[in-house]
C-alpha atoms as a PDB file:
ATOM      1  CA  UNK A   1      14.240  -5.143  -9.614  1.00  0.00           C
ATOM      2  CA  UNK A   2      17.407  -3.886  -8.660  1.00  0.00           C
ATOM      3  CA  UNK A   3      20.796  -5.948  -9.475  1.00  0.00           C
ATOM      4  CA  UNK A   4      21.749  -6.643  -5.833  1.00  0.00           C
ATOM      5  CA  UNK A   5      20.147  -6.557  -2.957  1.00  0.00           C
ATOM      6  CA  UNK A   6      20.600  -5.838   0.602  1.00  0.00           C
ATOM      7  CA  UNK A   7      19.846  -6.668   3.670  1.00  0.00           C
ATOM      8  CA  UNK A   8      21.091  -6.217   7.493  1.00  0.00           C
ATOM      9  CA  UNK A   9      21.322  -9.223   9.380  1.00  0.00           C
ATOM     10  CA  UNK A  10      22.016  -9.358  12.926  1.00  0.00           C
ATOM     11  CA  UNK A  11      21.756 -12.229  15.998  1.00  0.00           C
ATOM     12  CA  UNK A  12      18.592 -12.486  17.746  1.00  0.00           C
ATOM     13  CA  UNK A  13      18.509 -15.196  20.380  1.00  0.00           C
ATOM     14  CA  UNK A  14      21.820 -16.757  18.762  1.00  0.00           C
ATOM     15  CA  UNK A  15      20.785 -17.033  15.744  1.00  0.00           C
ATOM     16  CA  UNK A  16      21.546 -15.252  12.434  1.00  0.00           C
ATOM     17  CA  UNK A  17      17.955 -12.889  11.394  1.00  0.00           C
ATOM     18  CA  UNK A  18      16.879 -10.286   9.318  1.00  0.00           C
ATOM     19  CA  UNK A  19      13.954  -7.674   8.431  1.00  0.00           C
ATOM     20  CA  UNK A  20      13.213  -6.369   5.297  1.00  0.00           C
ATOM     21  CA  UNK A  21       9.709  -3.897   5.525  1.00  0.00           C
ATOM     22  CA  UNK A  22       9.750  -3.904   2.180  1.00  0.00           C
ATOM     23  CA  UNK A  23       8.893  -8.100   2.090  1.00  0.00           C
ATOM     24  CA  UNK A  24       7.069  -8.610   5.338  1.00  0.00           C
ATOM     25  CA  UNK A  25       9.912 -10.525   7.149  1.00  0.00           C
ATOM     26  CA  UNK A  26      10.869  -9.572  10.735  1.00  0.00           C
ATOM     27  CA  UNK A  27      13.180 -12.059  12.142  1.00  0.00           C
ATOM     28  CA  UNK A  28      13.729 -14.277   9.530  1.00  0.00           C
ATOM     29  CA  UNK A  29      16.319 -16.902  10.085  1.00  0.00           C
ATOM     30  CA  UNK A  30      19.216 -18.344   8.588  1.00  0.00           C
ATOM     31  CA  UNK A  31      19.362 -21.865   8.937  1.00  0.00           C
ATOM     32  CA  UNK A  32      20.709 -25.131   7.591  1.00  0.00           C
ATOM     33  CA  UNK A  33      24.174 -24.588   7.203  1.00  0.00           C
ATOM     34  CA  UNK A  34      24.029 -20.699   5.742  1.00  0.00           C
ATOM     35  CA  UNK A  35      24.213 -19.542   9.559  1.00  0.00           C
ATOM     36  CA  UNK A  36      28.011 -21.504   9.488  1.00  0.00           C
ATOM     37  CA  UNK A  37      28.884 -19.895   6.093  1.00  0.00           C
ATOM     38  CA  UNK A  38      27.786 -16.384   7.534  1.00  0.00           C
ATOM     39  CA  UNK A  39      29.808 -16.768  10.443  1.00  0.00           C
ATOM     40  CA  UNK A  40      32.928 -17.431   8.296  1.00  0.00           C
ATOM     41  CA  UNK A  41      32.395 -14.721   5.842  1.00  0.00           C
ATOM     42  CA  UNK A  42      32.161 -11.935   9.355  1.00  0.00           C
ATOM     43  CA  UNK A  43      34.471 -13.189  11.657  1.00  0.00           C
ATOM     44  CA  UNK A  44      36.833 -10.386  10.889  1.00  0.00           C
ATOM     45  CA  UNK A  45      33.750  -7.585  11.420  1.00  0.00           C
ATOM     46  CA  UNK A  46      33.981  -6.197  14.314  1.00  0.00           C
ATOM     47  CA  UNK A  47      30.223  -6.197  16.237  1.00  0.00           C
ATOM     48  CA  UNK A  48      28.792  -7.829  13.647  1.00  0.00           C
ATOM     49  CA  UNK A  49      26.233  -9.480  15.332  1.00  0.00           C
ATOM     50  CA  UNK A  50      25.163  -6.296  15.942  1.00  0.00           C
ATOM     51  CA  UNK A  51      24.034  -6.196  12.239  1.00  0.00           C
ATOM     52  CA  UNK A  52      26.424  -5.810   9.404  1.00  0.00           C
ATOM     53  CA  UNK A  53      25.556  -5.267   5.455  1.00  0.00           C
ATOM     54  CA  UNK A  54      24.722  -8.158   3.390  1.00  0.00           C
ATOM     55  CA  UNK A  55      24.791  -7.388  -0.581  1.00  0.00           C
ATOM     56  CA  UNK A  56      23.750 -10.123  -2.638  1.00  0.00           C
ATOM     57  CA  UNK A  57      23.332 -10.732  -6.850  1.00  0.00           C
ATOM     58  CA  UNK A  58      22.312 -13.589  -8.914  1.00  0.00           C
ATOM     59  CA  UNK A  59      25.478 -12.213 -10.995  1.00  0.00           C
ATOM     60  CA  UNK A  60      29.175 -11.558  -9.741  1.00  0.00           C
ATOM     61  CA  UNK A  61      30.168  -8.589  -8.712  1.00  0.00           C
ATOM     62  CA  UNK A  62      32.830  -6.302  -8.049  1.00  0.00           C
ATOM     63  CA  UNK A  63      33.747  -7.325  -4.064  1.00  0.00           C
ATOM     64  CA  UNK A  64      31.773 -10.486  -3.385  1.00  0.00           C
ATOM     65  CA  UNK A  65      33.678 -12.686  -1.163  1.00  0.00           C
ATOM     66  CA  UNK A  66      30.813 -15.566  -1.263  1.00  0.00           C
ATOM     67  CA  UNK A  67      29.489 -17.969  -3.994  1.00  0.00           C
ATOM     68  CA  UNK A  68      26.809 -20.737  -3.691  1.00  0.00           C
ATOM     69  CA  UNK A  69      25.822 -22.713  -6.617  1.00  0.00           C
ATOM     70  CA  UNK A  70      22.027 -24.198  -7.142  1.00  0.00           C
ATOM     71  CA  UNK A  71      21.881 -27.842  -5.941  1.00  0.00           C
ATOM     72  CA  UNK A  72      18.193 -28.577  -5.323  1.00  0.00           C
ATOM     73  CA  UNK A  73      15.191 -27.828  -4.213  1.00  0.00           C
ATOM     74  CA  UNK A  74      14.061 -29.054  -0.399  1.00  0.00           C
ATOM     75  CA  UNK A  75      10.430 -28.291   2.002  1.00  0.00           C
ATOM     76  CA  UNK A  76       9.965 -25.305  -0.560  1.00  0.00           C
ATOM     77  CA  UNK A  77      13.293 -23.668  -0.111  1.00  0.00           C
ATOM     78  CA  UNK A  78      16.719 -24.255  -1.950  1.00  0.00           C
ATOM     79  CA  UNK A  79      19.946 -26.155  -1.192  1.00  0.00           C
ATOM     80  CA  UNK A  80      22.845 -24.042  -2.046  1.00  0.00           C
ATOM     81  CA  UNK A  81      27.092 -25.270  -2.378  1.00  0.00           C
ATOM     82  CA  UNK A  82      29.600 -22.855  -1.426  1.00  0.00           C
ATOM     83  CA  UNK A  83      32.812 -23.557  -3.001  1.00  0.00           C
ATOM     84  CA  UNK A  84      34.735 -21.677  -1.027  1.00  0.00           C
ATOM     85  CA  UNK A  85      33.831 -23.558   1.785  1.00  0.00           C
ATOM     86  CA  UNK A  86      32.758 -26.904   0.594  1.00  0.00           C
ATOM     87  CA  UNK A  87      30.116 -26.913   2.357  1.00  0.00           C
ATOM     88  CA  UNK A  88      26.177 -26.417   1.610  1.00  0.00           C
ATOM     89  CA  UNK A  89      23.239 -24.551   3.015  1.00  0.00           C
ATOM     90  CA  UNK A  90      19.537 -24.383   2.821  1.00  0.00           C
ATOM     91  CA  UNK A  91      18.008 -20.881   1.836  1.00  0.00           C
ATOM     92  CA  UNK A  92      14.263 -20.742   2.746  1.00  0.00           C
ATOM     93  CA  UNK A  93      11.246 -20.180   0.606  1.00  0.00           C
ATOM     94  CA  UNK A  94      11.791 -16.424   1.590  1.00  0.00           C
ATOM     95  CA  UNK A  95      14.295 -16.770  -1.220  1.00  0.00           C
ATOM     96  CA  UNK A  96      11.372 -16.217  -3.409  1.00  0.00           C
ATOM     97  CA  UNK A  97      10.442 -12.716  -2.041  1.00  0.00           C
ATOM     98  CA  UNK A  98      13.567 -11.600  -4.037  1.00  0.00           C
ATOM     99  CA  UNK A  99      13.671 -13.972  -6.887  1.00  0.00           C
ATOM    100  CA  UNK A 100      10.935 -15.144  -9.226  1.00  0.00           C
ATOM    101  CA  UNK A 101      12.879 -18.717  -9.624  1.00  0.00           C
ATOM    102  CA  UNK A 102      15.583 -19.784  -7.278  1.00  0.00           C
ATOM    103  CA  UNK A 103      19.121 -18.666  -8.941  1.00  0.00           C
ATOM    104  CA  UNK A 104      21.109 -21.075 -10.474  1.00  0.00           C
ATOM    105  CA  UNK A 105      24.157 -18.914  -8.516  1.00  0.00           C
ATOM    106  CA  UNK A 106      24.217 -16.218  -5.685  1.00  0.00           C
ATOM    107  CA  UNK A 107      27.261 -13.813  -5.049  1.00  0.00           C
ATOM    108  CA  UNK A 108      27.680 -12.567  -1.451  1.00  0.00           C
ATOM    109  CA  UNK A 109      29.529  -9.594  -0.313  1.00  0.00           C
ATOM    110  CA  UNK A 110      29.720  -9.114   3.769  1.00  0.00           C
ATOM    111  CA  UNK A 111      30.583  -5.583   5.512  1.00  0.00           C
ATOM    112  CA  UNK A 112      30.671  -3.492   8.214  1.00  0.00           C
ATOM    113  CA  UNK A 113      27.899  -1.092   8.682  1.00  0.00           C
ATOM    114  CA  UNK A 114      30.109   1.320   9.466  1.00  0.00           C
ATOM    115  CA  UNK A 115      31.766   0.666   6.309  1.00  0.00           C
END
């Protein structure tokens, strides 16, 4: 398994989505609260509801911007706290196609495509 992952979300239908081919998922949402955080974190990419890169790590890493610590688990999926933000968001048992467990901590980097 690689180190971190990534994926390309975009907005369908005004909401945050994604596909990965390699998983299964076409459309998959972000909900509960991760939509907000992911709306902070790109506000300063320009188009990126168009789709922008999403690299994530159950370790830091040089560049990540985002945090969220393991709260608990909820309907299968995972409550997550970003500190950054003080806020907290719901990650979906899709989680699961990436992780064997839930992490106990996720590190976020968001940028451009283009980039």
């Amino acid at each position: 398994m690689n180190a971190i992952q990534i994926l390309a979300p975009y907005r369908y239908e005004g909401q945050w989505v994604f596909d990965d081919a390699t998983t299964g998922l076409v459309r998959e949402p972000f909900v509960a609260g991760i939509d907000t955080m992911i709306d902070h974190f790109v506000k300063d990419i320009p188009d990126a509801h168009k789709g922008f890169r999403l690299l994530f790590s159950p370790t830091p890493f040089p560049g990540h911007l985002m945090k969220l610590e393991w709260r608990r688990p909820e309907y299968g999926g995972n409550w997550y706290h970003c500190p950054q933000l003080d806020r907290e968001g719901w990650l979906c048992p899709a989680l699961l196609k990436y992780f064997a467990e839930a992490p106990q901590e996720l590190y976020a980097q968001f940028e451009s495509k283009t980039k």
